[in-house]
Protein backbone atom coordinates (compact mmCIF):
# COMPACT_ATOMS: atom_id res chain seq x y z
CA UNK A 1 0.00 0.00 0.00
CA UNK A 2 1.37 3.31 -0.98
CA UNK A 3 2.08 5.66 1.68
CA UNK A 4 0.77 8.62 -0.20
CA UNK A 5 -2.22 10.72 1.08
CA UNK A 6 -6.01 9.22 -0.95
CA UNK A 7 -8.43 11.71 -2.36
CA UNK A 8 -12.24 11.69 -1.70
CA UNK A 9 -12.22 9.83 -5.24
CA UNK A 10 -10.66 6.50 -4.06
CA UNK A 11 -13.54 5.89 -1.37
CA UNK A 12 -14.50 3.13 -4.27
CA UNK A 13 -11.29 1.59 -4.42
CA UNK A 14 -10.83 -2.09 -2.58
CA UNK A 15 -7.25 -1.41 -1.35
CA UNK A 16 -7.38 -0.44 2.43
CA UNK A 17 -4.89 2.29 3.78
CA UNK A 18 -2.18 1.22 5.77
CA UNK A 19 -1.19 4.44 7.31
CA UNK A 20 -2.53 7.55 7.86
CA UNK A 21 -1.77 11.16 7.42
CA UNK A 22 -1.48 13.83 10.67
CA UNK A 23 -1.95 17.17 9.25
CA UNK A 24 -1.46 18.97 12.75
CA UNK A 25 -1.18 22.34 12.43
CA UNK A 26 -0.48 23.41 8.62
CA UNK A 27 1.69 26.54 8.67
CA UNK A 28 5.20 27.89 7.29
CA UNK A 29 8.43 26.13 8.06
CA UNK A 30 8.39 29.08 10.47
CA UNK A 31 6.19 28.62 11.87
CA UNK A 32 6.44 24.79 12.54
CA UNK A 33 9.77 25.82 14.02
CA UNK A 34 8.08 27.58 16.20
CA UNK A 35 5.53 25.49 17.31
CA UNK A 36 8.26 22.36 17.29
CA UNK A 37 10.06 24.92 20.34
CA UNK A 38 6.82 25.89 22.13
CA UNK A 39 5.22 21.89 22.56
CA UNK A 40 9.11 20.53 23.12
CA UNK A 41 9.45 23.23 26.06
CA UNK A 42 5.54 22.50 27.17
CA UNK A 43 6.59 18.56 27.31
CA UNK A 44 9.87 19.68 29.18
CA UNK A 45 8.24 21.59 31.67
CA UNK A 46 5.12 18.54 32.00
CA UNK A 47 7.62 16.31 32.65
CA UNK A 48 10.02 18.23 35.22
CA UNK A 49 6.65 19.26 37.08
CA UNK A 50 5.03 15.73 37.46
CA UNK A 51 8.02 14.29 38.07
CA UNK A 52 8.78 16.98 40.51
CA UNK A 53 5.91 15.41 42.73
CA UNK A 54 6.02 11.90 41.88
CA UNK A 55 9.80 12.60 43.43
CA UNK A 56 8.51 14.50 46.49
CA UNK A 57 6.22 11.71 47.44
CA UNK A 58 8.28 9.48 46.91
CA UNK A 59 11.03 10.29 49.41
CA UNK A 60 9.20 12.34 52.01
CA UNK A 61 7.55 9.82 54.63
CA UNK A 62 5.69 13.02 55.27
CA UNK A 63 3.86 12.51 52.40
CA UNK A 64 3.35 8.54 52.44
CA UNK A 65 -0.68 9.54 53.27
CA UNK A 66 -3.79 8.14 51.20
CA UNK A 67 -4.14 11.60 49.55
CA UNK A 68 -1.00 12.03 48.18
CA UNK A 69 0.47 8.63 47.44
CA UNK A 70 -2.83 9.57 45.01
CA UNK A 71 -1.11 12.27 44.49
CA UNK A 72 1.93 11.05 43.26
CA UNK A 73 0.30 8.26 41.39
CA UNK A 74 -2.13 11.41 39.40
CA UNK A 75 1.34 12.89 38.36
CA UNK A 76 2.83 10.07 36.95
CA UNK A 77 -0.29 9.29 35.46
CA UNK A 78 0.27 12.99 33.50
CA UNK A 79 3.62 11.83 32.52
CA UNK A 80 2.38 8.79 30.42
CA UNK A 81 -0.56 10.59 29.52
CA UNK A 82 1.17 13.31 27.77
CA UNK A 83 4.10 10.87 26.48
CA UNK A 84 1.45 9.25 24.15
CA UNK A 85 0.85 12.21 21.86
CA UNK A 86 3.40 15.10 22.15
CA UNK A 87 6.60 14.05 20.90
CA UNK A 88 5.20 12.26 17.83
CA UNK A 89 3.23 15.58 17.62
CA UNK A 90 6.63 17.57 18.01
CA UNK A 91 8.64 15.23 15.12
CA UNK A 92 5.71 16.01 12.71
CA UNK A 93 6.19 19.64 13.14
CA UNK A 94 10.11 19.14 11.64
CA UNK A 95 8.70 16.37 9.40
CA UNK A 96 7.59 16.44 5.56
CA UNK A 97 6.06 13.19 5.70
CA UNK A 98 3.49 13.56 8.89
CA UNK A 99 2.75 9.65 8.16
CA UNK A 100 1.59 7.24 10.95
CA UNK A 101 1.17 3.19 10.34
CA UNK A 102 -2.74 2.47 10.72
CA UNK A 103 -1.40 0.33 13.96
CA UNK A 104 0.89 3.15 15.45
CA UNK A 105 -2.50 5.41 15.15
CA UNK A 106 -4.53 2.67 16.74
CA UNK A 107 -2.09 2.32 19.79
CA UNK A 108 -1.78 5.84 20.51
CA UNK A 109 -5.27 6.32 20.28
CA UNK A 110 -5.70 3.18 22.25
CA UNK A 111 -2.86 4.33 25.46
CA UNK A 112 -4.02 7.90 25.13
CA UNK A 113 -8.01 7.60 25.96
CA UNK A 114 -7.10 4.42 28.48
CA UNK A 115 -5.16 7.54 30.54
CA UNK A 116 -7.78 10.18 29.86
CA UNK A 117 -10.28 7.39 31.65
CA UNK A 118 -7.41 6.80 34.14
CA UNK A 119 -7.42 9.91 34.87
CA UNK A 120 -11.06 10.38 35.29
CA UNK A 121 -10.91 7.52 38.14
CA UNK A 122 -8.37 8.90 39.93
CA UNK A 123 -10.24 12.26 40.27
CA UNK A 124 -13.23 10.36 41.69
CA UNK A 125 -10.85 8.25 43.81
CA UNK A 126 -9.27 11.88 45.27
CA UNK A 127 -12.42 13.24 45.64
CA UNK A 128 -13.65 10.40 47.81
CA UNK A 129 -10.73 10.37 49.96
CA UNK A 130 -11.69 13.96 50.62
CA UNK A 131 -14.75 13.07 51.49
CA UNK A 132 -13.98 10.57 53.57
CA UNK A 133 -10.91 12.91 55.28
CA UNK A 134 -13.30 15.61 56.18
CA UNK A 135 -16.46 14.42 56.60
CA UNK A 136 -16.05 10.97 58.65
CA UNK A 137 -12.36 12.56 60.31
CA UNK A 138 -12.68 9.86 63.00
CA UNK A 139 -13.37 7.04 60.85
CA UNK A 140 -10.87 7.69 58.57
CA UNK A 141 -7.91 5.84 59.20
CA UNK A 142 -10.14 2.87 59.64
CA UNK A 143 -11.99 3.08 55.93
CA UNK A 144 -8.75 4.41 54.19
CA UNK A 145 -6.16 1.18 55.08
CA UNK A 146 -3.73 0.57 53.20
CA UNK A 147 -5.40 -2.47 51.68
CA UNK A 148 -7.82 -0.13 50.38
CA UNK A 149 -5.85 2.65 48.89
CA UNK A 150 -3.67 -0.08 47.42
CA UNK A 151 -6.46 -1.31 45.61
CA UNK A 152 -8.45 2.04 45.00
CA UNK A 153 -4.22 2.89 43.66
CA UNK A 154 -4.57 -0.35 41.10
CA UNK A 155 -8.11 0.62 40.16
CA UNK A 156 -7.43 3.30 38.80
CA UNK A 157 -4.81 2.76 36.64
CA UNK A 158 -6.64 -0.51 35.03
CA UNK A 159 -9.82 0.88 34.29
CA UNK A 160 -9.40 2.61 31.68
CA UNK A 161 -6.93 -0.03 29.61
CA UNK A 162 -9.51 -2.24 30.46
CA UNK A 163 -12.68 -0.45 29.62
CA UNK A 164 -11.58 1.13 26.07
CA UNK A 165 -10.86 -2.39 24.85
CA UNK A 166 -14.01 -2.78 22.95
CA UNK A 167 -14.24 0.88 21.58
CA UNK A 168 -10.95 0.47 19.99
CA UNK A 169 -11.63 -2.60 18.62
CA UNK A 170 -15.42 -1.55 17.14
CA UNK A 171 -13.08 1.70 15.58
CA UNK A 172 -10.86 -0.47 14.62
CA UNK A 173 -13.11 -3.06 12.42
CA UNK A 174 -14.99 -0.30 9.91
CA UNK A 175 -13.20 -0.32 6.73
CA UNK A 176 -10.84 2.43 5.84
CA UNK A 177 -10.41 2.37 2.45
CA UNK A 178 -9.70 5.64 1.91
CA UNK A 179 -9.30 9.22 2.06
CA UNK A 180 -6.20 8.80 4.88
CA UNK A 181 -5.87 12.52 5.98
CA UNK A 182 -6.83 13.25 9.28
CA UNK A 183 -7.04 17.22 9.99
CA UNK A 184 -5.57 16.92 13.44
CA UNK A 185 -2.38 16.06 15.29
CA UNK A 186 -3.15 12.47 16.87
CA UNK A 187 -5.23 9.90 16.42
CA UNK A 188 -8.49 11.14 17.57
CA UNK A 189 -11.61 8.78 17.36
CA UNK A 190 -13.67 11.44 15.72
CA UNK A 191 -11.91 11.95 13.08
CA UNK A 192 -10.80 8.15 12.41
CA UNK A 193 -14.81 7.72 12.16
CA UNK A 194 -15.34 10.40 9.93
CA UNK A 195 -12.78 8.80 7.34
CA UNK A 196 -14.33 5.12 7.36
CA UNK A 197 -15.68 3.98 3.92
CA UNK A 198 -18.93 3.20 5.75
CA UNK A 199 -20.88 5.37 8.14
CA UNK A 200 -21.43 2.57 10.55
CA UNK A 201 -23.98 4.37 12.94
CA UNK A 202 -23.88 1.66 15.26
CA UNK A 203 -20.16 1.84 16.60
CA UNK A 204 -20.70 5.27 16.71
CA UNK A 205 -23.66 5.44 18.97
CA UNK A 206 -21.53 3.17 21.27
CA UNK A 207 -18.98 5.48 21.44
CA UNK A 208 -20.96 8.62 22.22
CA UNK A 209 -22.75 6.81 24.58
CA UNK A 210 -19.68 5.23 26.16
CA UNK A 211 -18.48 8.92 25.94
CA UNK A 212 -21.33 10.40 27.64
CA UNK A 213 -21.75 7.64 30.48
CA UNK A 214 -17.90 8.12 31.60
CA UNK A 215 -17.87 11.89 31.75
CA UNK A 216 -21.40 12.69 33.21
CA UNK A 217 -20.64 9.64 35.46
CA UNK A 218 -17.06 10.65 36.80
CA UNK A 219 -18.02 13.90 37.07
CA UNK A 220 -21.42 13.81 38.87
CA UNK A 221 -20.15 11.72 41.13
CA UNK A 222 -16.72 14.00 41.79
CA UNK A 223 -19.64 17.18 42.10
CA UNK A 224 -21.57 15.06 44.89
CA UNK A 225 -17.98 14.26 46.87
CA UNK A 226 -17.27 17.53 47.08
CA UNK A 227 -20.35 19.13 47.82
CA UNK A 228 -20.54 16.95 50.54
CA UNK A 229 -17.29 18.30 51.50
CA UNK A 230 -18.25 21.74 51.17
CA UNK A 231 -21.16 21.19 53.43
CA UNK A 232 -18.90 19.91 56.07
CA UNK A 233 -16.55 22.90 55.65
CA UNK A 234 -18.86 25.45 56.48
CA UNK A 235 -19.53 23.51 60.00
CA UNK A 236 -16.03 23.55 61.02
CA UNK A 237 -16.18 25.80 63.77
CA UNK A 238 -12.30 26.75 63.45
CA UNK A 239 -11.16 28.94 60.85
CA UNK A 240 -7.99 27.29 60.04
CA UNK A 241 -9.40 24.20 59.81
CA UNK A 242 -11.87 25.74 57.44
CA UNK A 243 -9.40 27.48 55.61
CA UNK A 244 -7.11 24.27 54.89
CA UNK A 245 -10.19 22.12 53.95
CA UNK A 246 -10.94 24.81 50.91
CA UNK A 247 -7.50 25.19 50.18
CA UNK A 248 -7.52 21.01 49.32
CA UNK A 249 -10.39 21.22 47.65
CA UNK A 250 -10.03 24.10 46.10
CA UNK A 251 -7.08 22.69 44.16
CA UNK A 252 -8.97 19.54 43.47
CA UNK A 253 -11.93 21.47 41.88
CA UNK A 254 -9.75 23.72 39.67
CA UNK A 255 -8.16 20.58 38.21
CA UNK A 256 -11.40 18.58 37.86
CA UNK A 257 -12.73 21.61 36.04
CA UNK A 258 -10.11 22.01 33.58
CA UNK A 259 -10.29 18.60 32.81
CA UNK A 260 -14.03 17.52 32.72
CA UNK A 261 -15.22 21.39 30.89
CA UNK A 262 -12.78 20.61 28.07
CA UNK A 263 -13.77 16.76 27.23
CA UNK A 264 -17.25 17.59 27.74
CA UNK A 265 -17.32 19.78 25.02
CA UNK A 266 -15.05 17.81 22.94
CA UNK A 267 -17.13 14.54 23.38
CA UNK A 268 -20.84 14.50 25.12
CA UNK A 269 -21.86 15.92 22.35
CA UNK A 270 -20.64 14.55 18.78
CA UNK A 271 -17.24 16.20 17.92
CA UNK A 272 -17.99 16.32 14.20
CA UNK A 273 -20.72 18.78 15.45
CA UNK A 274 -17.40 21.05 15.81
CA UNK A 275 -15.37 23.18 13.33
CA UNK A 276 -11.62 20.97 13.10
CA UNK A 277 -10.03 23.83 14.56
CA UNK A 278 -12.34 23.76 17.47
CA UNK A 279 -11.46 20.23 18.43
CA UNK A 280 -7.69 21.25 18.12
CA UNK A 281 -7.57 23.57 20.42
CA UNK A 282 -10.09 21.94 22.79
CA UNK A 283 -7.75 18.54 22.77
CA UNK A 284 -4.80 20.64 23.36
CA UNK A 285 -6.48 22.29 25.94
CA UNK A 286 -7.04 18.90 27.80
CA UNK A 287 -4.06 17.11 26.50
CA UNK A 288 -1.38 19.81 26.98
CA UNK A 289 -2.38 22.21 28.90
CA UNK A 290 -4.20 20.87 31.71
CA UNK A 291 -1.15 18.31 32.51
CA UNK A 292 1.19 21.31 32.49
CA UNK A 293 -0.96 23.13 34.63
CA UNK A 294 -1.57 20.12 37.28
CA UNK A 295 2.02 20.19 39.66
CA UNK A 296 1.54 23.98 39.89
CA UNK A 297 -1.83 23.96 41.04
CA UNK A 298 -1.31 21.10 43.20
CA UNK A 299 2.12 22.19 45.09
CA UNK A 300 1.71 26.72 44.81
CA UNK A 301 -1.65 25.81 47.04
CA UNK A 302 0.09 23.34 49.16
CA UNK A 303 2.49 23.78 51.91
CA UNK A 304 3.29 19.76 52.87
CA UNK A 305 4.35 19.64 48.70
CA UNK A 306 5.98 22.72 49.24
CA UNK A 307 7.92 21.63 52.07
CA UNK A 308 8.94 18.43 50.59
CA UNK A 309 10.09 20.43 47.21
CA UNK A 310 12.18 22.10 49.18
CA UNK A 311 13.52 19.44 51.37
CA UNK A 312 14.07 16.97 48.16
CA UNK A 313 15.69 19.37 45.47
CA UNK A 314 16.57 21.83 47.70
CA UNK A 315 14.23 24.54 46.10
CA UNK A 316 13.43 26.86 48.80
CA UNK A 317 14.54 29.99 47.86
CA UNK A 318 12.73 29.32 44.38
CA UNK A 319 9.48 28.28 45.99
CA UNK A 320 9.65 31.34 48.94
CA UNK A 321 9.22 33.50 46.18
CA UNK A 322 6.05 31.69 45.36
């Protein structure tokens, strides 16, 4: 199969494509330069700032708690999860050939969504354990054992490889025959639909629908944790105690919200409802920017991360300017 890019005319043809064609972000040479040095720094800076955490909770028995042993777990979770689409994203800005084999696309795709969904769980695992910290304080340490944040730990980073098995597989089975362009920078499902020979309605419905049970689900149930929480808050009768409960939680919520706003546009509703450069920027925006943002929302807010920062790398007159 030739590796050159199909036209709308060869739908008819019976040759199937063997790879596909990411168009990213069609610009000058200049400009790809440019954007090759801006998502190379962002991956950089991703990288140093999960890792950053993973490292502090690793080595500071302060930090060996339920919450951020989740903690750590989230950021390395960030570290795959952006590892599966920006540096192939980054080579294709320097690259003439922006080709990807039809099973390189289906991986990615396939590791990609399995740690968007892994990432969903753990936000409803941390949002439990917040509920469970403030609003049953005494009971606590007996609910959250370690046999149960071991497995809560495992859960959550299985789910999601196990869960978008079948959707892969129905995406994978519809017959792609040609064109093999797809007007974005990874392998999005969307798109990969949109360029099957046949508009099989059926795998599509159980998409959206898998879509829309995962998102509203996780996120409803993170909105109920926390309200809960919030509840509980406002009865504190100390201040401080108030004031380090929202500072938590606060954190939490900004995260869940940059997370959950941006896929639930993308994906409740159908993304070919969206102009292509819409569901660009809207996948960056939970696929770059979001995991980037993460460690400095999580440790500025903090003052046990903090500490450990400082204490591990030895960052404390960087972060007492914070």
């Amino acid at each position: 199969m030739s590796s050159r890019p199909m036209n709308a005319s060869s739908r008819d043809t019976t040759s199937y494509v063997s790879n596909f064609i990411l168009l990213g972000f069609p610009s000058s040479p200049e400009m790809q330069l440019l954007y090759f040095g801006l998502f190379s720094a962002t991956y950089m800076l991703t990288l140093m700032g999960n890792a950053a955490l993973v490292c502090a909770v690793w080595w500071d028995r302060h930090l060996h708690t339920p919450m951020y042993i989740f903690l750590g777990n989230f950021s390395f979770l960030e570290i795959c999860y952006v590892t599966t689409t920006i540096p192939n994203m980054s080579a294709n800005f320097l690259s003439t050939n922006k080709s990807i084999s039809f099973v390189s696309c289906f991986v990615q795709f396939y590791f990609f969504f399995s740690f968007v969904c892994d990432e969903g769980f753990y936000l409803c695992i941390m949002a439990f354990d917040r509920y469970l910290a403030i609003c049953c304080p005494l009971h606590y340490p007996c609910i959250m054992t370690k046999e149960l944040y071991t497995v809560l730990a495992i859960f959550g980073w299985s789910c999601g490889f196990i869960l978008f098995i079948a959707p892969v597989f129905l995406i994978t089975q519809l017959p792609y025959c040609g064109p093999n362009i797809i007007n974005h920078f990874m392998c999005d499902p969307v798109p990969l639909m949109m360029l099957s020979c046949s508009e099989d309605t059926t795998t599509q419905l159980i998409y959206s629908t898998f879509n829309a049970i995962f998102i509203v689900g996780t996120f409803f149930f993170i909105l109920c944790s926390y309200a809960l929480v919030i509840l509980a808050v406002l009865q504190m009768p100390s201040a401080a105690s108030k004031h380090k409960a929202f500072s938590t939680c606060t954190s939490h919520l900004a995260v869940v919200v940059l997370f959950f706003g941006s896929l639930m546009v993308m994906y409740v509703r159908p993304g070919s409802e969206h102009p292509v450069e819409v569901q660009k920027i809207v996948t960056l925006f939970y696929s770059v920017i979001t995991p980037l943002c993460n460690p400095l929302i999580y440790s500025l807010r903090n003052k046990e991360v903090k500490a450990a920062l400082k204490k591990v790398f030895g960052m404390e007159k960087l972060l007492h300017k914070t």
